[in-house]
N, C-alpha and C. Protein backbone atom coordinates (compact mmCIF):
# COMPACT_ATOMS: atom_id res chain seq x y z
N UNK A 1 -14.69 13.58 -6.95
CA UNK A 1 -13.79 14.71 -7.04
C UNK A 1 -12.51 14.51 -6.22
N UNK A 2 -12.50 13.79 -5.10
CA UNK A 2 -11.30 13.94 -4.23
C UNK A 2 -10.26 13.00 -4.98
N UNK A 3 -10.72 11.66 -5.83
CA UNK A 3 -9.72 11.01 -5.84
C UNK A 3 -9.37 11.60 -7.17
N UNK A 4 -10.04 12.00 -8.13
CA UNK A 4 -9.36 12.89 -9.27
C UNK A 4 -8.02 13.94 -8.70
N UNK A 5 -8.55 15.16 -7.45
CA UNK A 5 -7.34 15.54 -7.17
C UNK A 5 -6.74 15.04 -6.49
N UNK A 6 -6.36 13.56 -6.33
CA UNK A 6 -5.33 12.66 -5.47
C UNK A 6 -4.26 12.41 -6.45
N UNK A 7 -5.12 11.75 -7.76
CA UNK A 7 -4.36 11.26 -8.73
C UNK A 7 -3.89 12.57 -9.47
N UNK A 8 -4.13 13.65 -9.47
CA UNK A 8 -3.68 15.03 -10.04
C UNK A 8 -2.06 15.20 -8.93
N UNK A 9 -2.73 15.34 -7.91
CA UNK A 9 -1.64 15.22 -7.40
C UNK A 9 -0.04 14.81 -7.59
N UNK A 10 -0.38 13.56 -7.20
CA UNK A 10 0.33 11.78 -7.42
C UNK A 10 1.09 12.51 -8.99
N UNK A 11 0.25 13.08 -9.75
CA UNK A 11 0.98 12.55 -11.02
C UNK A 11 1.40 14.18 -11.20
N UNK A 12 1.74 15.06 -10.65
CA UNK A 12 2.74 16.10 -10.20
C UNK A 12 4.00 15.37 -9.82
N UNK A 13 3.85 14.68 -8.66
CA UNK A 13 4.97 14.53 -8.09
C UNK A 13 5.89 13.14 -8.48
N UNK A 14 5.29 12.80 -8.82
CA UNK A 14 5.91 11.44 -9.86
C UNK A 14 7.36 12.20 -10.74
N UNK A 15 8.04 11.04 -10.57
CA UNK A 15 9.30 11.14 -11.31
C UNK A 15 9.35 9.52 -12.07
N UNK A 16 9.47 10.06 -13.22
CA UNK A 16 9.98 9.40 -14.56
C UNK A 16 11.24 8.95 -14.44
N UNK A 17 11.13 7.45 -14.49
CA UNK A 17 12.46 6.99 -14.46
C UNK A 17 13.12 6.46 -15.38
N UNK A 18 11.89 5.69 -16.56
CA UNK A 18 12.28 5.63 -17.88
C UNK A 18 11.08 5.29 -18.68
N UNK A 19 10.94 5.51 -20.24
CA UNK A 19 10.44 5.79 -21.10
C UNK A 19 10.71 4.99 -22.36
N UNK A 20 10.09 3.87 -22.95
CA UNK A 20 10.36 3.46 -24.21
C UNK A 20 9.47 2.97 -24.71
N UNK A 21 8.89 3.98 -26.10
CA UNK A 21 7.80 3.98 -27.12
C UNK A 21 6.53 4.68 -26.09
N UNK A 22 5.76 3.77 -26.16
CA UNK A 22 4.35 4.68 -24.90
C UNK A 22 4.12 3.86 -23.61
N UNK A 23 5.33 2.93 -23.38
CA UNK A 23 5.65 2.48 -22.07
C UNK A 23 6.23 3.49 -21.15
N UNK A 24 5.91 3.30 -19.87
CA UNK A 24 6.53 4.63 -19.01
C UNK A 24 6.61 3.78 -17.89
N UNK A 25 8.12 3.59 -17.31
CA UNK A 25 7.95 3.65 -15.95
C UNK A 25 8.14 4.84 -14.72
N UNK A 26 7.57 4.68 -13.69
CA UNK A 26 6.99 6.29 -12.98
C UNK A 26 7.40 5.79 -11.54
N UNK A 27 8.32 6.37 -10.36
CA UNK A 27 8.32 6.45 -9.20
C UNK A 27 7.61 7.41 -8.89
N UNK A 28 7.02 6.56 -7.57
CA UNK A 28 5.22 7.99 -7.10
C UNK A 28 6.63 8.22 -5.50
N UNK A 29 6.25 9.25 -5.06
CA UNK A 29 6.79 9.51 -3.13
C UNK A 29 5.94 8.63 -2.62
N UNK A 30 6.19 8.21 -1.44
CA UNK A 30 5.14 7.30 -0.94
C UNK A 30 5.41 7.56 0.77
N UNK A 31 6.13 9.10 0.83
CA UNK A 31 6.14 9.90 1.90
C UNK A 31 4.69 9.86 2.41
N UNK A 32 4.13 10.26 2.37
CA UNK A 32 2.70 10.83 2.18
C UNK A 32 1.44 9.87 1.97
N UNK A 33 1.64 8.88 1.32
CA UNK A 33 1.08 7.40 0.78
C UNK A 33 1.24 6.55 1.95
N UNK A 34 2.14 6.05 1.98
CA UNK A 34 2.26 4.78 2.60
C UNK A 34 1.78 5.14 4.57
N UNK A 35 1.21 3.82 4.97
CA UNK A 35 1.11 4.25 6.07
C UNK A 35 2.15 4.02 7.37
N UNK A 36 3.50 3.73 6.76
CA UNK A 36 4.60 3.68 7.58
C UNK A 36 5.44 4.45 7.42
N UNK A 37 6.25 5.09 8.39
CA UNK A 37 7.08 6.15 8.69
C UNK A 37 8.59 5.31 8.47
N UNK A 38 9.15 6.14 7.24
CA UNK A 38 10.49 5.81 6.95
C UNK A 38 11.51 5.81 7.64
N UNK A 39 11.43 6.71 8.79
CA UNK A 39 12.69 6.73 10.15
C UNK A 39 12.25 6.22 11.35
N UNK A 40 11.04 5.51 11.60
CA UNK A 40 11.19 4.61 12.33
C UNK A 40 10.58 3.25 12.59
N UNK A 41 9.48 3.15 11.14
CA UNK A 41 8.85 1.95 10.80
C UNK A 41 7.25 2.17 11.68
N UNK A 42 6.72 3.26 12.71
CA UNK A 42 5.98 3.27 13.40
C UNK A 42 4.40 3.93 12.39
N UNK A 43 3.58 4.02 12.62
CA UNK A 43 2.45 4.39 11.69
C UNK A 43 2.52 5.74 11.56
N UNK A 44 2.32 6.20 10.21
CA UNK A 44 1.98 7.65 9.83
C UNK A 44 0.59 7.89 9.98
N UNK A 45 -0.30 8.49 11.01
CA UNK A 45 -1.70 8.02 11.13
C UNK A 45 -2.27 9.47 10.12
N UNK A 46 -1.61 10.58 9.27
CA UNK A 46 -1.63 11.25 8.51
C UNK A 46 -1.88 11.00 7.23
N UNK A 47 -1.42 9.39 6.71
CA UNK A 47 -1.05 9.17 5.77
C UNK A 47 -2.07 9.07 4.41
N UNK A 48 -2.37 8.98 3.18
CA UNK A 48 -3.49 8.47 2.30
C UNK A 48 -4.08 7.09 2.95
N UNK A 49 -2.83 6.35 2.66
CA UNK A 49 -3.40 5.17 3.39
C UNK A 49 -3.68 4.71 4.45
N UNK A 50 -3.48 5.26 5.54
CA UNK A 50 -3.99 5.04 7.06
C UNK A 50 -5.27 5.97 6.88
N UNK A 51 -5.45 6.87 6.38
CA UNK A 51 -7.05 7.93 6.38
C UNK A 51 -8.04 6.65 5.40
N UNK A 52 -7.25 6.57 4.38
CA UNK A 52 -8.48 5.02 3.44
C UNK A 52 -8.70 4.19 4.48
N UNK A 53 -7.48 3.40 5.09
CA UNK A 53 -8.12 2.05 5.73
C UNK A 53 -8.82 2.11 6.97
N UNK A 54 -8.64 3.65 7.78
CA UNK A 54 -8.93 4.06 9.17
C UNK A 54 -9.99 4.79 9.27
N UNK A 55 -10.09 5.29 7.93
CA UNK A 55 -11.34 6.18 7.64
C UNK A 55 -12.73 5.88 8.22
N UNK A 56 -13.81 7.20 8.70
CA UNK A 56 -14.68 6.07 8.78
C UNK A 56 -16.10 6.52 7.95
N UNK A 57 -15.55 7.02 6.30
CA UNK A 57 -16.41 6.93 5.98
C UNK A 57 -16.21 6.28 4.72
N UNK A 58 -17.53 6.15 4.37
CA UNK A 58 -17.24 4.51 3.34
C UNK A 58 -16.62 5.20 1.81
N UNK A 59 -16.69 6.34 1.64
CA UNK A 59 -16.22 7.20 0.57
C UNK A 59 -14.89 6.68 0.29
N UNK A 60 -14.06 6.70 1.45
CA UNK A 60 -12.68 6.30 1.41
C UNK A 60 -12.32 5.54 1.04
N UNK A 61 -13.13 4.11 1.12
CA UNK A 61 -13.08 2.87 -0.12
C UNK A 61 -12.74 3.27 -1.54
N UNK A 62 -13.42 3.90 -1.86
CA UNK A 62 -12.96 4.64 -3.76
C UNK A 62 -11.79 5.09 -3.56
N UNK A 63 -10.80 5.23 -2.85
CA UNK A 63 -9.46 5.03 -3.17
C UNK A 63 -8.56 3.91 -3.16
N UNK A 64 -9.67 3.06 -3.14
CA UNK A 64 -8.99 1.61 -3.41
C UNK A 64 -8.79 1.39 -5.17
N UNK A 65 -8.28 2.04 -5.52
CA UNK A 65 -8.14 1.93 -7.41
C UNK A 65 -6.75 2.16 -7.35
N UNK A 66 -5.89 2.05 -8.03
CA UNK A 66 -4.80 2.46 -9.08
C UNK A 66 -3.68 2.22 -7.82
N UNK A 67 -3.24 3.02 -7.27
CA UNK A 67 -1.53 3.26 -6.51
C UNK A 67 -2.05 2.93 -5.51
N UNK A 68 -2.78 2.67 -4.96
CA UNK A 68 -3.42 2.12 -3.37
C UNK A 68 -3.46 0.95 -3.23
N UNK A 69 -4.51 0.18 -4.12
CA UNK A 69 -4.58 -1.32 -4.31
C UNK A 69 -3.30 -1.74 -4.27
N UNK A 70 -2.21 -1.34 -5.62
CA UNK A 70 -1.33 -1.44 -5.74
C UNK A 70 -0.47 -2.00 -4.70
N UNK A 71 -0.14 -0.47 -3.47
CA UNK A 71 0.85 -0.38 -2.76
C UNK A 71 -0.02 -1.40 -1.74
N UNK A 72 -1.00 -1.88 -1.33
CA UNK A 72 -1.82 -2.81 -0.26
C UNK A 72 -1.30 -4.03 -0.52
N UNK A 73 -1.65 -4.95 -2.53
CA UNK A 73 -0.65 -5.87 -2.91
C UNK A 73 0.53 -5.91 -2.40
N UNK A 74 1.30 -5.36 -2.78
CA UNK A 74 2.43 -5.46 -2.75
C UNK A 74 3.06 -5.49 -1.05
N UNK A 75 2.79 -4.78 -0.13
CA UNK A 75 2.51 -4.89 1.42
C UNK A 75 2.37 -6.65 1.55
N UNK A 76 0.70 -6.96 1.10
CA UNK A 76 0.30 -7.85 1.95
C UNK A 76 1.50 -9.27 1.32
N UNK A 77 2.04 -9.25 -0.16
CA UNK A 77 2.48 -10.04 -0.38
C UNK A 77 3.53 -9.77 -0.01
N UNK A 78 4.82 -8.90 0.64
CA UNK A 78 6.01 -8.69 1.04
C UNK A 78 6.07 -9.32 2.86
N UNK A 79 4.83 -8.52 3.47
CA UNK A 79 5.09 -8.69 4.48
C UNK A 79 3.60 -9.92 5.50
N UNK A 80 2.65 -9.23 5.05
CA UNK A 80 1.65 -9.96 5.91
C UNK A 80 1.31 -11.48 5.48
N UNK A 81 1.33 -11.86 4.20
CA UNK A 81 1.03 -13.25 3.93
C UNK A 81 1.97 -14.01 4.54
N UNK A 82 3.10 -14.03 4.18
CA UNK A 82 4.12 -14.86 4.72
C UNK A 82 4.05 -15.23 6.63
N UNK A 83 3.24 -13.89 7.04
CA UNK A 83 3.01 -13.91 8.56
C UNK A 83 1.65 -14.80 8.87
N UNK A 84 1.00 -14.97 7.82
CA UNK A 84 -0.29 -15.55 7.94
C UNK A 84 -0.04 -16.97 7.17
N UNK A 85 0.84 -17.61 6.56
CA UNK A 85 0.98 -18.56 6.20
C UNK A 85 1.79 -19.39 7.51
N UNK A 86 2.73 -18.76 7.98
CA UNK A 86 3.62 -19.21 9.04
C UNK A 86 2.81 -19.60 10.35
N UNK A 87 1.65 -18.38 10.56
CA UNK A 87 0.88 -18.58 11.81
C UNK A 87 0.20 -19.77 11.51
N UNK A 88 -0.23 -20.13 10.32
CA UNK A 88 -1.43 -21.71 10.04
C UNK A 88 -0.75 -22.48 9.98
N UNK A 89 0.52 -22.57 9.54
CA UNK A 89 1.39 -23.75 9.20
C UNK A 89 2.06 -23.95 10.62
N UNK A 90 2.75 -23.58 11.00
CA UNK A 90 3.36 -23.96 12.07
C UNK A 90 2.39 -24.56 13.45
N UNK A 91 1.49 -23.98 14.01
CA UNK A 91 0.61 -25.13 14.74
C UNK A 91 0.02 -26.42 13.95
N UNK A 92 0.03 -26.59 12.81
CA UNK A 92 -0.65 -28.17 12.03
C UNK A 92 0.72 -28.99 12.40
N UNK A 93 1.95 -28.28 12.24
CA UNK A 93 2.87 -29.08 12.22
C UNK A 93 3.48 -29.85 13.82
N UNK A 94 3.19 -28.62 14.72
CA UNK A 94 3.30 -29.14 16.29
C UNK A 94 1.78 -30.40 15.99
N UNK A 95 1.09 -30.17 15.87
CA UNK A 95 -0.48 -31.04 16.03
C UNK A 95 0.20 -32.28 15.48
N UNK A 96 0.61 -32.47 14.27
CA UNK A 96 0.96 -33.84 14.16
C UNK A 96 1.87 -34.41 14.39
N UNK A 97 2.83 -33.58 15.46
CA UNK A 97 4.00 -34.39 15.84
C UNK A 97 3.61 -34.96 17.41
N UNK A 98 2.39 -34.39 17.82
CA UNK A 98 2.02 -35.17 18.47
C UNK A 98 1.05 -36.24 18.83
């Protein structure tokens, strides 16, 4: 029931940005979603996604579907991989220069 009215929600506040045939593209707010604060980058500990990943009950996992997964992708490939590729790569490369 909760994530039905999440996605009830979500798809209130969604704005349509364009439309052609039964393709739709949809901006969600991600005020409220995301677990970073837009004016100063610091954690929204309020957020959908800081309550899913901080949560501590395992229920909160089932909002790992649709705009969550999503917005986690898109995170880990913008910001955290590149931090986790750099952290492995860069000590192999000191190691064999010496």
């Amino acid at each position: 029931m909760p994530i039905q009215m999440f996605s009830l929600i979500l798809e209130c506040e969604v704005d349509i940005v364009w439309r052609y045939g039964n393709i739709v593209c949809k901006a969600y707010p991600l005020l409220e979603v995301d677990s970073v604060r837009e004016e100063d980058g610091g954690l929204n500990p309020c957020s959908v996604l800081a309550n899913v990943v901080y949560g501590d009950k395992r229920s909160h996992l089932d909002f790992f579907d649709g705009l969550l997964e999503e917005l986690l992708e898109r995170k880990w490939e913008a910001f955290a991989k590149k931090r986790t590729d750099v952290d492995t790569v860069v000590p192999e490369r000191f190691q064999s220069q010496n």
